[in-house]
C-alpha atoms as a PDB file:
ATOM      1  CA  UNK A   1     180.345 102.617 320.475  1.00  0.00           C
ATOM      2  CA  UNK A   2     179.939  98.938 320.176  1.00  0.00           C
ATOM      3  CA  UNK A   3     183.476  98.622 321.579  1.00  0.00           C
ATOM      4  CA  UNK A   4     182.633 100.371 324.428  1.00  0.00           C
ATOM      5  CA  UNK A   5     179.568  98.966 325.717  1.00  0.00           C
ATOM      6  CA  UNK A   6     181.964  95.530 325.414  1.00  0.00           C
ATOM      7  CA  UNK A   7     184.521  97.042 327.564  1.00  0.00           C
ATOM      8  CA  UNK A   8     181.873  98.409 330.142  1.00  0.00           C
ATOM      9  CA  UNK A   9     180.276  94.773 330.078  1.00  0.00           C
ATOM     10  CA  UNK A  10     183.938  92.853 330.716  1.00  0.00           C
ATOM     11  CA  UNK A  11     184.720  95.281 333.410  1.00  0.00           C
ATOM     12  CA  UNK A  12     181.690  95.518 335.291  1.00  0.00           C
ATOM     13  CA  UNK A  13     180.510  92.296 337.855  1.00  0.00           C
ATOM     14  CA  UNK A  14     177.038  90.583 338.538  1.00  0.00           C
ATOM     15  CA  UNK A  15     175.489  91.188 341.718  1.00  0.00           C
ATOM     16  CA  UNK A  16     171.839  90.768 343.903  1.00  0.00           C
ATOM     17  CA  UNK A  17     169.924  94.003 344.594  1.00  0.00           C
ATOM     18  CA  UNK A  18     166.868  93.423 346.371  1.00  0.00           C
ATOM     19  CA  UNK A  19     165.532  96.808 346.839  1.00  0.00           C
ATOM     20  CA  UNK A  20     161.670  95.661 346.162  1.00  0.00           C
ATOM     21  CA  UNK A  21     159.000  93.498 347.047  1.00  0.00           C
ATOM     22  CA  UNK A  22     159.372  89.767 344.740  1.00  0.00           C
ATOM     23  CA  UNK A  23     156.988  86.863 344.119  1.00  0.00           C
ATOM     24  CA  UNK A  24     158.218  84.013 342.578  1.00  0.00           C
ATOM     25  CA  UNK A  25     156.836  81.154 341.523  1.00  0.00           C
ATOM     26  CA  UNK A  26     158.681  77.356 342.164  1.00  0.00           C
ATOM     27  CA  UNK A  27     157.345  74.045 340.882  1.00  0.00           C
ATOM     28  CA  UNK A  28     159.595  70.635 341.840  1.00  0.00           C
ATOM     29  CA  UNK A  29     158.961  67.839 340.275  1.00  0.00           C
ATOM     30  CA  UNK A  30     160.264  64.479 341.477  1.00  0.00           C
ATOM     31  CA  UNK A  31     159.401  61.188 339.414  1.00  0.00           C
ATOM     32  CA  UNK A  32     160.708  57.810 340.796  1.00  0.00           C
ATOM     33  CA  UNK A  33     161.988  56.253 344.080  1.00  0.00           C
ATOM     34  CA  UNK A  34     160.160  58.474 346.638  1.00  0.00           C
ATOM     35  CA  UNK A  35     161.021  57.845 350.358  1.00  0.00           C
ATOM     36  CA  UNK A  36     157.142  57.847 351.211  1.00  0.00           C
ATOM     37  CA  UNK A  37     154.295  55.654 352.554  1.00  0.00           C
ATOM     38  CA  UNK A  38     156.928  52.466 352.926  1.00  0.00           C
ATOM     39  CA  UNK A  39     159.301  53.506 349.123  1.00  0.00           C
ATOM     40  CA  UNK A  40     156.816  53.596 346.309  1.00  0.00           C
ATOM     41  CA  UNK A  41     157.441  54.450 342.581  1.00  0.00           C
ATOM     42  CA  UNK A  42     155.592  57.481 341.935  1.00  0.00           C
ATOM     43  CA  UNK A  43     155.357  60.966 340.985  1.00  0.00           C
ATOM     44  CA  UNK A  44     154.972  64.570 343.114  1.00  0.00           C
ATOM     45  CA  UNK A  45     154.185  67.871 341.555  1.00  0.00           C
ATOM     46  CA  UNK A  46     155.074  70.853 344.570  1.00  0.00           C
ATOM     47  CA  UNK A  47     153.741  74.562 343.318  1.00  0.00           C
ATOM     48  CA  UNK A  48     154.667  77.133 345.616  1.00  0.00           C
ATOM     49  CA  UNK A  49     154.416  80.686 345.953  1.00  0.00           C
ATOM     50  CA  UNK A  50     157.017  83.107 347.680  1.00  0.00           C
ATOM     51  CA  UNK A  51     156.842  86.581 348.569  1.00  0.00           C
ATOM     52  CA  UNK A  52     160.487  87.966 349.183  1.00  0.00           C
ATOM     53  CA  UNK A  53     160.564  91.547 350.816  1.00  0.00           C
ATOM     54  CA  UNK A  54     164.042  93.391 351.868  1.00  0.00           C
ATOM     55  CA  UNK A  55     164.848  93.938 354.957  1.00  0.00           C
ATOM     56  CA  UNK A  56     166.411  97.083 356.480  1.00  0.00           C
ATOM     57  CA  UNK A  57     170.466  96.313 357.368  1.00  0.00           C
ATOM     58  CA  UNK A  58     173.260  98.686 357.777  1.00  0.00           C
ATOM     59  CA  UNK A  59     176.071  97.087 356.928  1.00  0.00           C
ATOM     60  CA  UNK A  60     177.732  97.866 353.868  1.00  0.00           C
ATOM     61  CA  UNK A  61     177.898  94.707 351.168  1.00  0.00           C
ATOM     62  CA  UNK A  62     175.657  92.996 352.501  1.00  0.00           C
ATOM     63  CA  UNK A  63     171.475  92.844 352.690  1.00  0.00           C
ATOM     64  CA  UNK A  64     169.008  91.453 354.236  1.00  0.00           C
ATOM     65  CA  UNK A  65     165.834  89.750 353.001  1.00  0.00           C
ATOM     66  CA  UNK A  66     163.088  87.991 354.392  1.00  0.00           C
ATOM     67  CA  UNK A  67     160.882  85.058 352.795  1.00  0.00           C
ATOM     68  CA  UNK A  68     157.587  83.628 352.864  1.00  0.00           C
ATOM     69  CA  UNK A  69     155.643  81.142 351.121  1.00  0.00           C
ATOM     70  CA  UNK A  70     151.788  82.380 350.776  1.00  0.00           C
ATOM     71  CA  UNK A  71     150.553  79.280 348.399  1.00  0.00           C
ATOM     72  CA  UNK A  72     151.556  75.601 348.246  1.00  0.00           C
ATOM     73  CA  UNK A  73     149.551  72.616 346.311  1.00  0.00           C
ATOM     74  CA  UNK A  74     150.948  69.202 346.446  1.00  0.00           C
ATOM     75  CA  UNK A  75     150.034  66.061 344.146  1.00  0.00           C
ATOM     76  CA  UNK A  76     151.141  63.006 344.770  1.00  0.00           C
ATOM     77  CA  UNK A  77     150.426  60.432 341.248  1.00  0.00           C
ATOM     78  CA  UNK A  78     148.280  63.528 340.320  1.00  0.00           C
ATOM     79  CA  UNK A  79     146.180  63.460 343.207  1.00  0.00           C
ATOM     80  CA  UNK A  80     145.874  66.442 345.570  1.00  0.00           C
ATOM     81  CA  UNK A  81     147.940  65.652 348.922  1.00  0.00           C
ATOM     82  CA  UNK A  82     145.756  67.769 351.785  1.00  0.00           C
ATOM     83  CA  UNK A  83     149.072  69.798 352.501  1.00  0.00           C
ATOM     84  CA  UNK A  84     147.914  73.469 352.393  1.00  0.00           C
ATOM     85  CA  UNK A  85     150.531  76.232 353.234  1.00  0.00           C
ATOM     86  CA  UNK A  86     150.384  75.666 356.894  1.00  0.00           C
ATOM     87  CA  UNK A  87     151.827  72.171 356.413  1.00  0.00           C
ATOM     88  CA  UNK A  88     154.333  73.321 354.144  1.00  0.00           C
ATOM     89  CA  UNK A  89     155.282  76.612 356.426  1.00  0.00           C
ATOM     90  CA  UNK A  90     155.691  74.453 359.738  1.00  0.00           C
ATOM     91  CA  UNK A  91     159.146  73.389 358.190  1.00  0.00           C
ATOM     92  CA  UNK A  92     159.388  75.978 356.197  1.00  0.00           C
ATOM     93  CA  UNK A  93     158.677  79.065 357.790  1.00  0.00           C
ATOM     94  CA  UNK A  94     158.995  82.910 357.253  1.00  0.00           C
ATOM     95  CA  UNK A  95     162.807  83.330 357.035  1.00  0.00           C
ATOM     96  CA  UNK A  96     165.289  86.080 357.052  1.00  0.00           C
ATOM     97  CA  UNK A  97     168.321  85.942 355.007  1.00  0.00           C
ATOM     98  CA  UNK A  98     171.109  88.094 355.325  1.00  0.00           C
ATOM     99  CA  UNK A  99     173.304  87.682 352.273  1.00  0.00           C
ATOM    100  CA  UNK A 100     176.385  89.273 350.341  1.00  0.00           C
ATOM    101  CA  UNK A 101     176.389  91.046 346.911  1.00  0.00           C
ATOM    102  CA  UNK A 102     177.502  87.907 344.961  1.00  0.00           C
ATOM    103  CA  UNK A 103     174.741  85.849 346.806  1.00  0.00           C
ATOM    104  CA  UNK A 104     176.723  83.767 349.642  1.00  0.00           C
ATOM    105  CA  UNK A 105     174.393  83.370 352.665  1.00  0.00           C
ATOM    106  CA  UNK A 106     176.318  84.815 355.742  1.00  0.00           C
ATOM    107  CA  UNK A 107     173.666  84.081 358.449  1.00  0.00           C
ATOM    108  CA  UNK A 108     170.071  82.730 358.221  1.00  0.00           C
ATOM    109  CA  UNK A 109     166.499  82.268 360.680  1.00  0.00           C
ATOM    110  CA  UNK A 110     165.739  78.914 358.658  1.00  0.00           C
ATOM    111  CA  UNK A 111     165.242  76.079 361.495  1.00  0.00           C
ATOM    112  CA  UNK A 112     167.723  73.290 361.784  1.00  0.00           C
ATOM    113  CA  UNK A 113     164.753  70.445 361.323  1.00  0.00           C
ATOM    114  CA  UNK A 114     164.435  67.133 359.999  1.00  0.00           C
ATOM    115  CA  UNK A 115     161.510  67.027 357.585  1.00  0.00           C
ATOM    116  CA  UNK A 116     159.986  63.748 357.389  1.00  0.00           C
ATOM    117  CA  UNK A 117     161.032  62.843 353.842  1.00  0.00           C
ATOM    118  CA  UNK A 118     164.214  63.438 352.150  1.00  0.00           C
ATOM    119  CA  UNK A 119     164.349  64.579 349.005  1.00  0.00           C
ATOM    120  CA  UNK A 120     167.554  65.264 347.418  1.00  0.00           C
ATOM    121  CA  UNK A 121     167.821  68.882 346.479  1.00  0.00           C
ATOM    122  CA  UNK A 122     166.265  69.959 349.436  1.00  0.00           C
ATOM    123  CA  UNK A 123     167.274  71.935 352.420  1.00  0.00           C
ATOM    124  CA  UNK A 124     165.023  73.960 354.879  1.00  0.00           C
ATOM    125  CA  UNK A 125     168.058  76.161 355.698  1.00  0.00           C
ATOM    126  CA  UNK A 126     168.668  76.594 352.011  1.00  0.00           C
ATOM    127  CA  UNK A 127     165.539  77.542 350.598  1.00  0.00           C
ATOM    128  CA  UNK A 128     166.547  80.722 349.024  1.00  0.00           C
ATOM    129  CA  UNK A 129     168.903  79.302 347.497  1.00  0.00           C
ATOM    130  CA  UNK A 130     166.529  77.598 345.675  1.00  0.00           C
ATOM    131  CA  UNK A 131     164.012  79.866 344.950  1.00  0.00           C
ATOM    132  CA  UNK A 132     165.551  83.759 345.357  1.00  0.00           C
ATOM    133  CA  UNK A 133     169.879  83.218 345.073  1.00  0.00           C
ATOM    134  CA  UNK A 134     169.891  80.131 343.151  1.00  0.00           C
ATOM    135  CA  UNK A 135     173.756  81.262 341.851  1.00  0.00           C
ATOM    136  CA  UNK A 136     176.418  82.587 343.727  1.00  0.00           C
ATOM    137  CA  UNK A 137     178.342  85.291 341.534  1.00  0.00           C
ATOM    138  CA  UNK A 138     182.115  85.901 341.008  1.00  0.00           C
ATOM    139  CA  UNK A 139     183.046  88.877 342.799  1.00  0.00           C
ATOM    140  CA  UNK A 140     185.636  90.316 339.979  1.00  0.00           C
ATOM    141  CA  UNK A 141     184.981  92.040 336.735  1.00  0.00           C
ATOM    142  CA  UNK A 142     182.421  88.864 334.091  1.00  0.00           C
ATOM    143  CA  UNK A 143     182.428  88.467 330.765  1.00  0.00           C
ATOM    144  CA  UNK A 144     181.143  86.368 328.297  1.00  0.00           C
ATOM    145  CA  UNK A 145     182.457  82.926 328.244  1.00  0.00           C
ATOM    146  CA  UNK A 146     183.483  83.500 332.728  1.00  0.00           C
ATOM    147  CA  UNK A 147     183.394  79.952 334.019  1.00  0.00           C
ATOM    148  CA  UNK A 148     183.825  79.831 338.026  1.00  0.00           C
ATOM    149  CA  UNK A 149     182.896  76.385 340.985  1.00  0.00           C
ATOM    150  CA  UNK A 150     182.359  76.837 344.343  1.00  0.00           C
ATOM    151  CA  UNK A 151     180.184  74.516 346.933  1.00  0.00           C
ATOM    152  CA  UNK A 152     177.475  75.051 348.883  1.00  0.00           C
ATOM    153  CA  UNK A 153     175.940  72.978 351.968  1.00  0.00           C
ATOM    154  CA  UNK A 154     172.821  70.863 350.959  1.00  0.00           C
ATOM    155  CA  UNK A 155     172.072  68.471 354.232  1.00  0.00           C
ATOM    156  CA  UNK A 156     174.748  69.222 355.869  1.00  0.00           C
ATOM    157  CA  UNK A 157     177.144  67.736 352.784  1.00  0.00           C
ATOM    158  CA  UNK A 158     179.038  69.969 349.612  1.00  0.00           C
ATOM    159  CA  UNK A 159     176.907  70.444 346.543  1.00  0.00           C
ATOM    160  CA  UNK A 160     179.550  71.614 343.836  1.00  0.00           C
ATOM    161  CA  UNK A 161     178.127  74.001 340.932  1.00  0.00           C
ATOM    162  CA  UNK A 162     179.981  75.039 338.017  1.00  0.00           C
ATOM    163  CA  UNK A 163     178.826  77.522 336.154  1.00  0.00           C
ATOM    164  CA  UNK A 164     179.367  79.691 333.104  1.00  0.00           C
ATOM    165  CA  UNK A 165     178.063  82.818 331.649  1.00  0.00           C
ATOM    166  CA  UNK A 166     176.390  81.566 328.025  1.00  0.00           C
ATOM    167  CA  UNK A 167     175.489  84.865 327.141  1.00  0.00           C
ATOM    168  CA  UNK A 168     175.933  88.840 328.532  1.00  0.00           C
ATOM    169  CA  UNK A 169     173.960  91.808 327.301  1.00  0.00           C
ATOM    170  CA  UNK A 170     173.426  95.452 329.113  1.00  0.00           C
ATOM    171  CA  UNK A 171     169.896  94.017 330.270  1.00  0.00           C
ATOM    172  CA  UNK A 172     170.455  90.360 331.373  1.00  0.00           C
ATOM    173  CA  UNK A 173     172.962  87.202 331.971  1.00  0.00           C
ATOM    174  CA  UNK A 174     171.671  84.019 330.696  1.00  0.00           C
ATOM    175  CA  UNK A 175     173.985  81.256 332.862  1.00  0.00           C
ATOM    176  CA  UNK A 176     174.497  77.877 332.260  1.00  0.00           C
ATOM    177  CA  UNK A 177     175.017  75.318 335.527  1.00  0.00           C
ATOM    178  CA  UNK A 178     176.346  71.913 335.880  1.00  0.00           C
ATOM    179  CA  UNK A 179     175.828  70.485 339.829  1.00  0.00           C
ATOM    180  CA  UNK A 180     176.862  67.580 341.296  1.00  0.00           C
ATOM    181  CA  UNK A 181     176.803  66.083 344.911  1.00  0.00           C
ATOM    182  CA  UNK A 182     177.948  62.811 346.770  1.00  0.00           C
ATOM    183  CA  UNK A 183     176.164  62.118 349.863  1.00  0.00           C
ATOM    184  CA  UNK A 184     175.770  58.839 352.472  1.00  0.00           C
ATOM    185  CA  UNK A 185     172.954  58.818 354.980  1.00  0.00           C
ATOM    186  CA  UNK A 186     171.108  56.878 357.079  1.00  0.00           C
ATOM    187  CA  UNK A 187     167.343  55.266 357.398  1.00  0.00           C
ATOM    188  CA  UNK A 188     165.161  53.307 359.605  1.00  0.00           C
ATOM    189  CA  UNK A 189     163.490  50.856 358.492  1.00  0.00           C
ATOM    190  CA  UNK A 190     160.046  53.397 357.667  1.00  0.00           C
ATOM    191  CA  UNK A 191     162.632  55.566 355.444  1.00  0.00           C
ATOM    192  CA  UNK A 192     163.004  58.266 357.749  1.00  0.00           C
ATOM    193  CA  UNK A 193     166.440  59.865 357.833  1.00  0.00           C
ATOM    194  CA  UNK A 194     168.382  59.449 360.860  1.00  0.00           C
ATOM    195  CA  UNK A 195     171.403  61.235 362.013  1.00  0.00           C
ATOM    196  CA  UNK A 196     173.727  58.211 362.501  1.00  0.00           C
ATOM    197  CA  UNK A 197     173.922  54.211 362.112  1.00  0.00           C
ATOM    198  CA  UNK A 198     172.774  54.084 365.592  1.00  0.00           C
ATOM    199  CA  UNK A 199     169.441  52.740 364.876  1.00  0.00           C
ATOM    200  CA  UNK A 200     169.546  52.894 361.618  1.00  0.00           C
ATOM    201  CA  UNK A 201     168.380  49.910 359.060  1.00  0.00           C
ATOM    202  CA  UNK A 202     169.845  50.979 355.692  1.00  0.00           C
ATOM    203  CA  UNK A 203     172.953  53.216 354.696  1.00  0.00           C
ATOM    204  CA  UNK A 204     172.331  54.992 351.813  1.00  0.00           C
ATOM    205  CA  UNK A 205     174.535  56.568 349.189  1.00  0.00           C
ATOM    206  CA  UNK A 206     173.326  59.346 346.262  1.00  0.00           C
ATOM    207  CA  UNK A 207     174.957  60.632 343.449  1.00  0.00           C
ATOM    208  CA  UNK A 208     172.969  63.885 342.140  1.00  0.00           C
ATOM    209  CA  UNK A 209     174.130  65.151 338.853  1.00  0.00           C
ATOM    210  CA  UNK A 210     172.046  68.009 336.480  1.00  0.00           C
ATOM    211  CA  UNK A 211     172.236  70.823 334.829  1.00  0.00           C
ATOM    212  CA  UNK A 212     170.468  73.904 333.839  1.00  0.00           C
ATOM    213  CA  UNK A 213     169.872  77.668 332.871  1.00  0.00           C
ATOM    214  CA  UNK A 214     168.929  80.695 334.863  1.00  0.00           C
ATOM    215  CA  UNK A 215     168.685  84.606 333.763  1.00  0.00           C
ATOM    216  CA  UNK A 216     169.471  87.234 335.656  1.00  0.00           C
ATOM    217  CA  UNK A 217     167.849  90.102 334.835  1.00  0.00           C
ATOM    218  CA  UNK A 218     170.672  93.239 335.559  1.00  0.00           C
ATOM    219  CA  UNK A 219     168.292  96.609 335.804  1.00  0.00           C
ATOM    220  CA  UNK A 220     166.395  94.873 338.614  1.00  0.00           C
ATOM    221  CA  UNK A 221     169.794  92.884 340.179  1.00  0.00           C
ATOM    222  CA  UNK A 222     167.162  89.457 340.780  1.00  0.00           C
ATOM    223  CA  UNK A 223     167.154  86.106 338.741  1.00  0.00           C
ATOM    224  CA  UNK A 224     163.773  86.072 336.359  1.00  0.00           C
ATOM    225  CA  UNK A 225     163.559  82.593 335.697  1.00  0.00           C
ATOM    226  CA  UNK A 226     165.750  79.387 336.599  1.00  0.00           C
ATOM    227  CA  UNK A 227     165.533  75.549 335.753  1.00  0.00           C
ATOM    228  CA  UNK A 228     167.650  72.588 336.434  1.00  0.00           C
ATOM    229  CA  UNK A 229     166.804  69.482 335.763  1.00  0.00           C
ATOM    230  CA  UNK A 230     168.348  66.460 338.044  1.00  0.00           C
ATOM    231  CA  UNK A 231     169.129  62.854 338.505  1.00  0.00           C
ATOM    232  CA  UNK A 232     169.670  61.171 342.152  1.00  0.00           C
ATOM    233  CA  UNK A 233     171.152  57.933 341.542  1.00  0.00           C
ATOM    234  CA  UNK A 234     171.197  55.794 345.219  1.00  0.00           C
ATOM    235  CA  UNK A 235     172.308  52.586 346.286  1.00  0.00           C
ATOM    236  CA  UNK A 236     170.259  51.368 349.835  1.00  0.00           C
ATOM    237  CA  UNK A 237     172.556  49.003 351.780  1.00  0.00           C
ATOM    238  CA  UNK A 238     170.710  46.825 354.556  1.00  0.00           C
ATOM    239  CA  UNK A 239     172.748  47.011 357.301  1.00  0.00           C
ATOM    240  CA  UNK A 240     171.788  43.577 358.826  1.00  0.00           C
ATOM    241  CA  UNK A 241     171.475  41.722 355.700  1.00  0.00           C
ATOM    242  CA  UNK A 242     174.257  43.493 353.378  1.00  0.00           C
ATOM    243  CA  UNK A 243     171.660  43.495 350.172  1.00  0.00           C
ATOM    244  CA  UNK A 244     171.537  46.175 348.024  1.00  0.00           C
ATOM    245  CA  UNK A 245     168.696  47.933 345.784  1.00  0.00           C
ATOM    246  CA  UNK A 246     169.053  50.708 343.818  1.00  0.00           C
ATOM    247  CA  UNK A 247     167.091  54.233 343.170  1.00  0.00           C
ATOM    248  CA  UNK A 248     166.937  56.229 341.106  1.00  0.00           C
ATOM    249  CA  UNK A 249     164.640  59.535 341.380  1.00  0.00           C
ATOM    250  CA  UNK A 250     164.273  62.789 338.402  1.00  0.00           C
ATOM    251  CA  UNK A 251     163.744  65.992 339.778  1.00  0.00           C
ATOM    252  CA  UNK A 252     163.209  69.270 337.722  1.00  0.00           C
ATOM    253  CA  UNK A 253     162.884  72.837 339.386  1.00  0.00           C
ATOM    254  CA  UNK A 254     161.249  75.589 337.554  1.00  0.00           C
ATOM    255  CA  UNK A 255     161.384  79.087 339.350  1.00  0.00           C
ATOM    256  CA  UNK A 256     159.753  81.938 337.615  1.00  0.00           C
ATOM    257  CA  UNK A 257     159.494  85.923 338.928  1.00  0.00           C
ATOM    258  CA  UNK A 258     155.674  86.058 338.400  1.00  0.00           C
ATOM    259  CA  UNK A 259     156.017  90.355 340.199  1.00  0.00           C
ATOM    260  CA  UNK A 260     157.465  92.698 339.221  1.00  0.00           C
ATOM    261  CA  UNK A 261     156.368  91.658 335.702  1.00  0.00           C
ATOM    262  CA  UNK A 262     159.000  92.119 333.202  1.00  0.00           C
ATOM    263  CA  UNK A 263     158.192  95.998 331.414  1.00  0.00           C
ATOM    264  CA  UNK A 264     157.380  95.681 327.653  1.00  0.00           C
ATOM    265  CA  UNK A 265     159.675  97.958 325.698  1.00  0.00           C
ATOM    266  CA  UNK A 266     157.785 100.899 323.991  1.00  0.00           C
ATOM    267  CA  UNK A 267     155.698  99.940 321.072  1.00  0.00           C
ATOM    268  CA  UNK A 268     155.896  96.401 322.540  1.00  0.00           C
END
């Protein structure tokens, strides 16, 4: 028997079913160089909450989903910011998501904006990537030990994630992730990101490296909880001046699936 269930496991694949109502729960943390109020040293602690509800869509392997965050609370040094959810919701609206089986994002209603601060790790058109499909599957037959890359777009530049499944049981698959991203952008001289030198005061290049751990919980076909932890290591170049100062910025993202809540098993 114990044979078989292996053989079932290595033959069958991982993929997304959203056939239910989710709330998840996110909290980024960022700690360091923070492209805010002029560059300051600091800390900010973002909670939000996200309802994701499927979407009706015909075509076969694929769905649709839509988004919405109902609760945000930002600190900045541990003091409230007054950013409420309409703040947060003006760039990052309700969004529909129409995705494949293994997670790729095929078309999306996230706005092409500009926030005014960067962070690394953060895209408005990406945002379920980062909450909802934070792992885009193999499409063959998994087992234990499957390692698989591919790239995504972060700001418009490849984020490259490796990952590998640590451990595979009937009910879940616990994966591991190692990302890593190389990007060059450009400021003025109030830190805001511009599209090209023109106008620009500082060119500025980021490494991000990390590395984490999500779960995917199988009977429901959603991730339960994910974390990565991150480093964004940048190099500011004045553009009149030639000088150089470095940055360096932590960044940790906790999602959790806060409903449905996970079923106790009889006698549990």
């Amino acid at each position: 028997m114990g044979q078989m269930i292996a053989l079932a496991l290595a033959a069958s694949t991982l993929a997304y079913t959203f056939s239910q109502p989710l709330t998840y729960r996110m909290e980024a943390k960022f700690d360091g160089f923070l492209p805010i109020f002029g560059g300051n040293e600091g800390k900010v602690d973002v909670t939000l909450t996200v309802r994701v509800t499927p979407q009706k869509h015909e075509k076969a392997g694929e769905q649709k989903v839509e988004s919405e965050i109902i609760d945000a609370k930002i600190l900045f040094n541990d003091a409230p910011l007054p950013l409420g959810v309409d703040s947060v919701t003006s760039y990052f609206p309700k969004t529909q998501v129409t995705l494949s089986g293994a997670g790729k994002t095929l078309a999306t209603t996230a706005p092409d904006l500009s926030p005014p601060v960067r962070l690394p790790g953060l895209d408005i058109q990406r945002f379920a990537d980062l909450v909802y499909v934070p792992i885009e599957f193999l499409s063959t037959a998994v087992e234990k030990g499957a390692n698989w890359k591919y790239e995504r777009q972060f700001n418009g530049q490849p984020l490259t994630t490796e990952a590998t499944i640590e451990d595979l049981s009937e009910t879940e698959a616990v994966i591991a992730v190692k990302v890593n991203q190389k990007t060059q952008d450009y400021e003025d001289e109030g830190l805001a990101p511009m599209k090209s030198a023109e106008g620009a005061t500082s060119e500025v290049t980021t490494e991000l490296t990390g590395s984490g751990k999500a779960t995917f919980d199988r009977s429901l076909g959603v991730f339960r909880t994910t974390q990565v932890d991150l480093t964004a290591a940048g190099s500011a170049k004045d553009l009149k001046s030639g000088e150089v100062t470095q940055r360096k910025l932590k960044i940790g993202f906790r999602v959790v699936l806060v409903a449905p809540e996970k079923k106790r098993a009889p006698g549990g």
